[in-house]
Protein backbone atom coordinates (compact mmCIF):
# COMPACT_ATOMS: atom_id res chain seq x y z
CA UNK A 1 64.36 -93.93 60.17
CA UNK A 2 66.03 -90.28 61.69
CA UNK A 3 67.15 -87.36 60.03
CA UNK A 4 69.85 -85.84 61.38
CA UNK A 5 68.76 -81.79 62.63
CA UNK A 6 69.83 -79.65 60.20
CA UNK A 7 73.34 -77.82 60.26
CA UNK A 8 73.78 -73.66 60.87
CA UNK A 9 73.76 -73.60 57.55
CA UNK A 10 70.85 -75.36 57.17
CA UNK A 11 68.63 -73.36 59.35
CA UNK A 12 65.48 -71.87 58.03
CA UNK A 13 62.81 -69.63 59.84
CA UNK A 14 59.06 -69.00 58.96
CA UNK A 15 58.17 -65.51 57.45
CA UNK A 16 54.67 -65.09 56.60
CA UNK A 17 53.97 -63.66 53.16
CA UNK A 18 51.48 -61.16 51.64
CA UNK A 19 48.73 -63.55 51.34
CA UNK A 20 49.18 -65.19 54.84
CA UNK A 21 50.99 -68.51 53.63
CA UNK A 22 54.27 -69.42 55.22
CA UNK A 23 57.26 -68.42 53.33
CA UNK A 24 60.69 -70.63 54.60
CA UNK A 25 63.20 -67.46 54.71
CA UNK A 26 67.09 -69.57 53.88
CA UNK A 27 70.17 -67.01 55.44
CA UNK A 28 70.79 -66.86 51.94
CA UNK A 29 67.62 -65.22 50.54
CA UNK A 30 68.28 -62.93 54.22
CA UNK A 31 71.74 -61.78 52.73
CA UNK A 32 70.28 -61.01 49.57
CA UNK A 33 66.99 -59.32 50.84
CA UNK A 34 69.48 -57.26 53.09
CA UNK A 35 71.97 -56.32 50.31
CA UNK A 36 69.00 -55.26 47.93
CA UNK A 37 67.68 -52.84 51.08
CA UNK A 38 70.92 -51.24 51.44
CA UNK A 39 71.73 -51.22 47.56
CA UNK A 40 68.35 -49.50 46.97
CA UNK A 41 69.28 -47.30 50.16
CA UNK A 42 72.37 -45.70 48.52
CA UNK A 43 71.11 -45.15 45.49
CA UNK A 44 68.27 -43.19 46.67
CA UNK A 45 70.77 -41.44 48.75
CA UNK A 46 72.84 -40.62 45.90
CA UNK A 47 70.48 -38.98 43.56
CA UNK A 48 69.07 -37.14 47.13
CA UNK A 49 72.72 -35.85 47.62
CA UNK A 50 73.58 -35.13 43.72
CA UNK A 51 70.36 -33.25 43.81
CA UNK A 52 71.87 -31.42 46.88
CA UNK A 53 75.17 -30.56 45.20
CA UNK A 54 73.25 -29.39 42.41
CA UNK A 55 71.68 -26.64 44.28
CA UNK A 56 74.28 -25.43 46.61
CA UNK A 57 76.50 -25.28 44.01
CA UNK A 58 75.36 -23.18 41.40
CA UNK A 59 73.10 -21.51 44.09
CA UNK A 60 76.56 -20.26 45.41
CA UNK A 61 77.66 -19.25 41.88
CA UNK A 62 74.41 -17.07 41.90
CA UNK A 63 75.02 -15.67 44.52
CA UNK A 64 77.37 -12.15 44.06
CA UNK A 65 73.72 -11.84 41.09
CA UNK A 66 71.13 -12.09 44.13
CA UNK A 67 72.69 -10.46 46.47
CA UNK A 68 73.25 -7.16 44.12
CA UNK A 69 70.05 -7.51 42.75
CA UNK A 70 68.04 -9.22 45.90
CA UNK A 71 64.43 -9.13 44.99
CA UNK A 72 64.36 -7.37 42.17
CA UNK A 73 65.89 -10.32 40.71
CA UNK A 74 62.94 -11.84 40.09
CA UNK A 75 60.46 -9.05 39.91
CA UNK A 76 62.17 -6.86 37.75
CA UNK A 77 61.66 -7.51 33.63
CA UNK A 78 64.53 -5.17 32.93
CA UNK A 79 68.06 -7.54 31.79
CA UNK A 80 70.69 -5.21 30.74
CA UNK A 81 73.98 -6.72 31.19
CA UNK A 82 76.37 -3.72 30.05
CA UNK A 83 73.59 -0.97 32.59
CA UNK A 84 74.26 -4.04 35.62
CA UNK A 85 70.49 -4.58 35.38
CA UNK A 86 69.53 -7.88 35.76
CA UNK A 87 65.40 -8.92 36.27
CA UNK A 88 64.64 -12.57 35.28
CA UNK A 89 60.63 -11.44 35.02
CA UNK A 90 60.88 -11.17 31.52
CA UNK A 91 62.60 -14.93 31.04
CA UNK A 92 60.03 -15.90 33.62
CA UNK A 93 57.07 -15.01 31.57
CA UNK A 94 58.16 -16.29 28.13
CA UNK A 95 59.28 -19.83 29.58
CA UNK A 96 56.00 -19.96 31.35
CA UNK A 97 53.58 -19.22 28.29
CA UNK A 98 55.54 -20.71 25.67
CA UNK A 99 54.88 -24.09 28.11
CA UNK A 100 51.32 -23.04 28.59
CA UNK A 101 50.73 -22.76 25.12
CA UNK A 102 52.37 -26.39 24.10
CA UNK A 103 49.90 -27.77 27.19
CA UNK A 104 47.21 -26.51 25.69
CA UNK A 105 48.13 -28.02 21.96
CA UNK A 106 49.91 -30.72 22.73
CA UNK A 107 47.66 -32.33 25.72
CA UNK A 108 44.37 -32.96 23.45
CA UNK A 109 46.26 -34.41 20.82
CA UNK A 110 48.41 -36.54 22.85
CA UNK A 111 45.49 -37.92 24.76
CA UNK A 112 43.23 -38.64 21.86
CA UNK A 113 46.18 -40.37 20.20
CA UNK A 114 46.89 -42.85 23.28
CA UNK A 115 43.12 -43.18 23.14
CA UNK A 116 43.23 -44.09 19.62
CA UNK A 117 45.97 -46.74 19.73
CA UNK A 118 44.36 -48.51 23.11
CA UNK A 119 41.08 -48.76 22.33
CA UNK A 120 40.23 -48.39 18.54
CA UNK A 121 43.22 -48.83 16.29
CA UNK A 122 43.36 -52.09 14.33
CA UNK A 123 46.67 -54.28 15.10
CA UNK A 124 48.63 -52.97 12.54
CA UNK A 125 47.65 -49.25 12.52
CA UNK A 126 48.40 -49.34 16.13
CA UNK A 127 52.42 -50.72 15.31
CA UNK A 128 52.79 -48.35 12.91
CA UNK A 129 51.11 -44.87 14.78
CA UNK A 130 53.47 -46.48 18.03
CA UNK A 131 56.51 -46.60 15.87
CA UNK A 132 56.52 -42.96 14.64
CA UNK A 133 55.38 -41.32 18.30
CA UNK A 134 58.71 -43.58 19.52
CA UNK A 135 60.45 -41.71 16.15
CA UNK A 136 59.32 -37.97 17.05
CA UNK A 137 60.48 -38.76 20.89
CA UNK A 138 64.40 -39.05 19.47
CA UNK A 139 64.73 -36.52 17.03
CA UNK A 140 67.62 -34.09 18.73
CA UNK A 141 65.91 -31.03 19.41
CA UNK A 142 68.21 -28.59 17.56
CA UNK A 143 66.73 -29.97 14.42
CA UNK A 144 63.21 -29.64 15.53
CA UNK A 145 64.68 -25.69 16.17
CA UNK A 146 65.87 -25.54 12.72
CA UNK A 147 63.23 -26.76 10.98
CA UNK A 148 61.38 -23.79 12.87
CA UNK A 149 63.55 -21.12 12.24
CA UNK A 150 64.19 -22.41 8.62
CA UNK A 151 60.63 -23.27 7.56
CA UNK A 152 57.50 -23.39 10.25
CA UNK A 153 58.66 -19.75 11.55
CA UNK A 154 58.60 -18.05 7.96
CA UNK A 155 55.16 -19.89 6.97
CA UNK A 156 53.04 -19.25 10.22
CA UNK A 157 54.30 -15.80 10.08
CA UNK A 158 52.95 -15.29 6.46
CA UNK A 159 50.00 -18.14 6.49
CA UNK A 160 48.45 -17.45 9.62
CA UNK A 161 49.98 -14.66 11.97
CA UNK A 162 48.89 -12.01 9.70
CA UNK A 163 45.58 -13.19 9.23
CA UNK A 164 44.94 -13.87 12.93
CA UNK A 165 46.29 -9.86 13.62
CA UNK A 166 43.87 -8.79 10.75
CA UNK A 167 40.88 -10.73 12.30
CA UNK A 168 41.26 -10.00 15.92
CA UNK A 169 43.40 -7.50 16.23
CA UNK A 170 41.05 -4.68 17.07
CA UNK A 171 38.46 -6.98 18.84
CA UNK A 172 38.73 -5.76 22.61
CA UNK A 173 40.18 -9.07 24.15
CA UNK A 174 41.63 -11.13 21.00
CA UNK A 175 43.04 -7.99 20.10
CA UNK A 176 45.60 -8.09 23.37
CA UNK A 177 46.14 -11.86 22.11
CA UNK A 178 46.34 -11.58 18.51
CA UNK A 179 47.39 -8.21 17.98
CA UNK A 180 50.31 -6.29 17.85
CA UNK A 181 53.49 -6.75 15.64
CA UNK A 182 53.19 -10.30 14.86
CA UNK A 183 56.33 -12.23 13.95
CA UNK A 184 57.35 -15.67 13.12
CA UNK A 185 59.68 -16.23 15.83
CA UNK A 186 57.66 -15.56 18.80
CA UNK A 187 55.69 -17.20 22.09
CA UNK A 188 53.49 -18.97 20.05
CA UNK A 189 55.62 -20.64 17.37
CA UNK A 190 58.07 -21.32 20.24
CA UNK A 191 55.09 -22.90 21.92
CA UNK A 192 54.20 -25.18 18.75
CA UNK A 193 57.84 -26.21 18.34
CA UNK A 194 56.99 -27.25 22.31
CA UNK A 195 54.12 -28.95 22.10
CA UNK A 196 55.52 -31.37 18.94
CA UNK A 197 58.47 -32.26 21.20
CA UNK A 198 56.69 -33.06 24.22
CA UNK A 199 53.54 -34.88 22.38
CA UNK A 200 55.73 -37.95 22.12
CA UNK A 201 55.96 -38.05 25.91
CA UNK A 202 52.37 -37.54 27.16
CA UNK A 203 51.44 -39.65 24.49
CA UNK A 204 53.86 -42.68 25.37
CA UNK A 205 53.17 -42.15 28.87
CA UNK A 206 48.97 -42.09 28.70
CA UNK A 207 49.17 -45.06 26.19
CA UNK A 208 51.11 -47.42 29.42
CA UNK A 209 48.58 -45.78 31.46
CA UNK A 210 45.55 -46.62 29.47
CA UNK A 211 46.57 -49.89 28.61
CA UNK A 212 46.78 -50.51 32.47
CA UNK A 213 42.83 -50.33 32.87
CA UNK A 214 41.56 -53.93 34.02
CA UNK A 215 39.53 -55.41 30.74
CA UNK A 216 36.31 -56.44 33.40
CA UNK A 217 36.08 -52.57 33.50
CA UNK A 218 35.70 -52.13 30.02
CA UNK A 219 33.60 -55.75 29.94
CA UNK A 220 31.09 -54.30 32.57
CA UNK A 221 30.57 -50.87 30.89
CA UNK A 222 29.36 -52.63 27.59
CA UNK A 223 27.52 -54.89 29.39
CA UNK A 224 25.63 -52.20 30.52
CA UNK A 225 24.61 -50.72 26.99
CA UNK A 226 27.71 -47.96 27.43
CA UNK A 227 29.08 -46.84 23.51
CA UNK A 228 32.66 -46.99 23.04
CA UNK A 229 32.83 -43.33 24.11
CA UNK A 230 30.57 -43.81 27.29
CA UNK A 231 33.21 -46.99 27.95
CA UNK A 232 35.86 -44.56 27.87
CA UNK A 233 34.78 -42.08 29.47
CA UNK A 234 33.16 -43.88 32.56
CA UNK A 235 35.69 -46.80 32.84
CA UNK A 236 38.34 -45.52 30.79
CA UNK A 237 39.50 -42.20 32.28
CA UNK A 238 38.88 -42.51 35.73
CA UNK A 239 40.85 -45.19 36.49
CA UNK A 240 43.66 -43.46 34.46
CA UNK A 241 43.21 -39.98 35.32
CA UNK A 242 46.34 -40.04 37.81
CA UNK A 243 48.83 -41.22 35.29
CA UNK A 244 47.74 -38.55 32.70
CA UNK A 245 48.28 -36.22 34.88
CA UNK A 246 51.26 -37.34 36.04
CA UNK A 247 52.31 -37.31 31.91
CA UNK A 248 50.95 -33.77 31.37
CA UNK A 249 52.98 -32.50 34.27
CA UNK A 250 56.50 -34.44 33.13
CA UNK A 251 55.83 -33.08 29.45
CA UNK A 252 55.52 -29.51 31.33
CA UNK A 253 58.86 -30.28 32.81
CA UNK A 254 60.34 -31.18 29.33
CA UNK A 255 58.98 -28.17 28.09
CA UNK A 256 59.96 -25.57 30.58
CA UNK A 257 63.53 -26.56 30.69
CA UNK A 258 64.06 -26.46 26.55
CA UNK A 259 66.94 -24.84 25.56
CA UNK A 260 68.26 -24.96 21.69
CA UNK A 261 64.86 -25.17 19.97
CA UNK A 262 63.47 -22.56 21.77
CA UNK A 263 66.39 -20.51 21.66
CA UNK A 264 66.26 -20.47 18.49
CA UNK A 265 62.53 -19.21 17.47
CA UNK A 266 61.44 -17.22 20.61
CA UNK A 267 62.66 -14.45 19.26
CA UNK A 268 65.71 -13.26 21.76
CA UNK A 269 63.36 -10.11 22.83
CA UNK A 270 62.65 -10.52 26.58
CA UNK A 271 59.48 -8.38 26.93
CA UNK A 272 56.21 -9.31 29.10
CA UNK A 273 52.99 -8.54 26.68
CA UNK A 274 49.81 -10.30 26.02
CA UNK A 275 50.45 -10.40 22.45
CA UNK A 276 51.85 -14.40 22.51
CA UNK A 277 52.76 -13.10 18.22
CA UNK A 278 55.33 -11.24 19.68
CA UNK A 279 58.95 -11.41 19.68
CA UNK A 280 59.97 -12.66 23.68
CA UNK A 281 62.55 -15.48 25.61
CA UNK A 282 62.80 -18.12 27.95
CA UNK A 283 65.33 -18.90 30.91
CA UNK A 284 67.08 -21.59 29.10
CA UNK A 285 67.31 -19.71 25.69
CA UNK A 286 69.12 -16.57 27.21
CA UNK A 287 71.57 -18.60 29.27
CA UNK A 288 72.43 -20.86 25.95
CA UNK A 289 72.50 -17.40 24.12
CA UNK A 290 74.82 -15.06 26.52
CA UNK A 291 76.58 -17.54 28.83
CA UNK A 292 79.71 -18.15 26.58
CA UNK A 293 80.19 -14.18 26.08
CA UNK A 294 79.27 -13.38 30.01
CA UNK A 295 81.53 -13.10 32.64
CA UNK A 296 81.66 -11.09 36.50
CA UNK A 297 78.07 -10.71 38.00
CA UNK A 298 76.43 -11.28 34.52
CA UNK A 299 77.84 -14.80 34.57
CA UNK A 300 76.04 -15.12 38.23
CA UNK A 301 72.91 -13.88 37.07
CA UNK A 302 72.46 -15.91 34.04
CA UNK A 303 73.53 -18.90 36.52
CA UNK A 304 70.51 -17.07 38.59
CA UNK A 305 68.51 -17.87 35.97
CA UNK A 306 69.53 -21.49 36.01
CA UNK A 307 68.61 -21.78 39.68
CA UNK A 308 65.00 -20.20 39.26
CA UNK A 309 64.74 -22.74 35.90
CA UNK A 310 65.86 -25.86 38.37
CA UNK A 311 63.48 -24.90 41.21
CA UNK A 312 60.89 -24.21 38.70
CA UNK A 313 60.98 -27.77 37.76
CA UNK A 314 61.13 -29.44 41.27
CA UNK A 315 57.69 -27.83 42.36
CA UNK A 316 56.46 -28.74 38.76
CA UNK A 317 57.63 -32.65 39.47
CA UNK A 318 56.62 -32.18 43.28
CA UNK A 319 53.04 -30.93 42.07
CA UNK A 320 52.74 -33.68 39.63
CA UNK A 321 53.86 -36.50 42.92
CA UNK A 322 50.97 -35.12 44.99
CA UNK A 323 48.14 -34.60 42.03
CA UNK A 324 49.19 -38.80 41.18
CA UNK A 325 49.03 -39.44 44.88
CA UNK A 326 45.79 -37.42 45.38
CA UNK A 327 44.36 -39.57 42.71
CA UNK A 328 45.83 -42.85 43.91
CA UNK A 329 43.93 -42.05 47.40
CA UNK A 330 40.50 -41.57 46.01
CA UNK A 331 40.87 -44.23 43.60
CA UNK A 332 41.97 -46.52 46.37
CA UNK A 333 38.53 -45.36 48.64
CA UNK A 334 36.82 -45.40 46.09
């Protein structure tokens, strides 16, 4: 008995696949794997170009702002709109240690949470700890802002500011920290409100990490006699250590580019000072704060301000791409 050779549109070809065996490629599966390559092609294209626009145009609205201003736009801490002085230093300094300050609360807590949840939580605890980090992660953040103007503000101020400024304030080092005028709307409470908002993220994003750890890992460090903690920390967190990061650096980028709750309990006082109980402000909370009643250069400048906040971010997210990849490298030699 013949078969009868098979028809142009029957016609198949060998491809090899990943593991060596022969995969029979139809022109159908061809047309698809071609329209997914270009599909994925424009859309990476798209977001490369919208990025693009992004920067050229508001970079051009800046521009009358830098070019009066030129250097001294960033290294100048004096903004005085009605004088024509305008130094983003000041905005500079308060978005970057109200972000430092919710790394440094909001990392540890975040961390020990996903911990929790992946490797000691019973079943249910671990549904019901999930379901409120998910909760936190969409409340708007104007009301996380007024519940810290309205309430957290007020009580730190009276509850623990004072005290601190009592305690430290004429110790030779916590004294430039703790010292001062303290006041409830300042770097630090700005930097609590922060590190609440962003604890969702780092937390979500560890826990997918964690949970991504092969089980013979954790198998083969009991077998050897390790605790739970020796587990964790020897099986645990270096096989994760890249994806942590990579969460730490995305919650930085949440928290740097903040707008309404920090706006709201910074304190509107751009001023550079050790004191993080001080009064300061952020890039994003002057531009939501003056950009409705600014026009002329001042308008540029605060857009200025936008541009330095957007760049900002990009080296953040570029810093966090090569940290993951530096870790994927030695984890892959390894």
């Amino acid at each position: 008995m013949t078969t009868a050779p098979p028809t142009d549109d029957e016609q198949v070809s060998p491809r090899k696949g990943g593991d060596g065996s022969v995969m029979i490629a139809t022109p159908r599966g061809q047309l698809g794997d071609t329209t997914f390559k270009w599909v994925a092609l424009v859309a990476g294209l798209t977001v490369l170009a919208i990025l693009l626009l992004i920067t050229w145009s508001t970079t051009r609205e800046a521009w009358p702002a830098f070019q009066e201003e030129g250097i001294d736009f960033v290294l100048s801490d004096e903004w005085n709109p009605a004088a024509g002085q305008f130094g983003a230093l000041a905005f500079i300094y308060g978005t970057v240690i109200s972000s430092i300050i919710a790394l440094i609360l909001a990392v540890p807590v975040s961390l020990g949470i996903a911990l929790y949840t992946n490797e000691a939580a019973p079943r249910r605890l671990k549904t019901a700890v999930v379901y409120v980090i998910d909760l936190l992660a969409a409340i708007p953040s104007v009301v996380y802002g007024l519940w810290g103007v309205l309430v957290l503000s007020t009580t730190l101020d009276e509850q623990l500011y004072t005290r601190l400024n009592d305690w430290f304030g004429d110790w030779p080092v916590l004294g430039w920290i703790f010292g001062g005028d303290p006041s409830g709307r300042s770097f630090m409470t700005a930097g609590i409100i922060l590190a609440i908002m962003i604890t969702p993220i780092v937390t979500s994003l560890s826990r997918e990490v964690i949970a991504t750890v092969p089980s013979a890992q954790r198998e083969a460090a009991y077998g050897m006699g390790a605790t739970r903690w020796e587990m964790i920390r020897t099986a645990v967190l270096p096989w994760a250590r890249g994806g942590i990061v990579g969460a730490v650096m995305l919650g930085l980028g949440r928290a740097l580019g903040e707008t309404i709750a920090v706006a709201l309990v910074i304190g509107s006082f751009p001023q550079i000072t050790s004191n993080i109980l001080e009064q300061g402000d952020a890039m994003a909370a002057v531009i939501a704060n003056q950009f409705g009643e600014s026009s002329g250069v001042s308008r540029s400048a605060l857009i200025g301000l936008g541009v330095l906040l957007f760049g900002l971010t990009i080296i953040v997210n570029v810093a966090a791409r090569a940290i993951v990849g530096h870790f994927d490298r030695r984890s892959q030699g390894a």
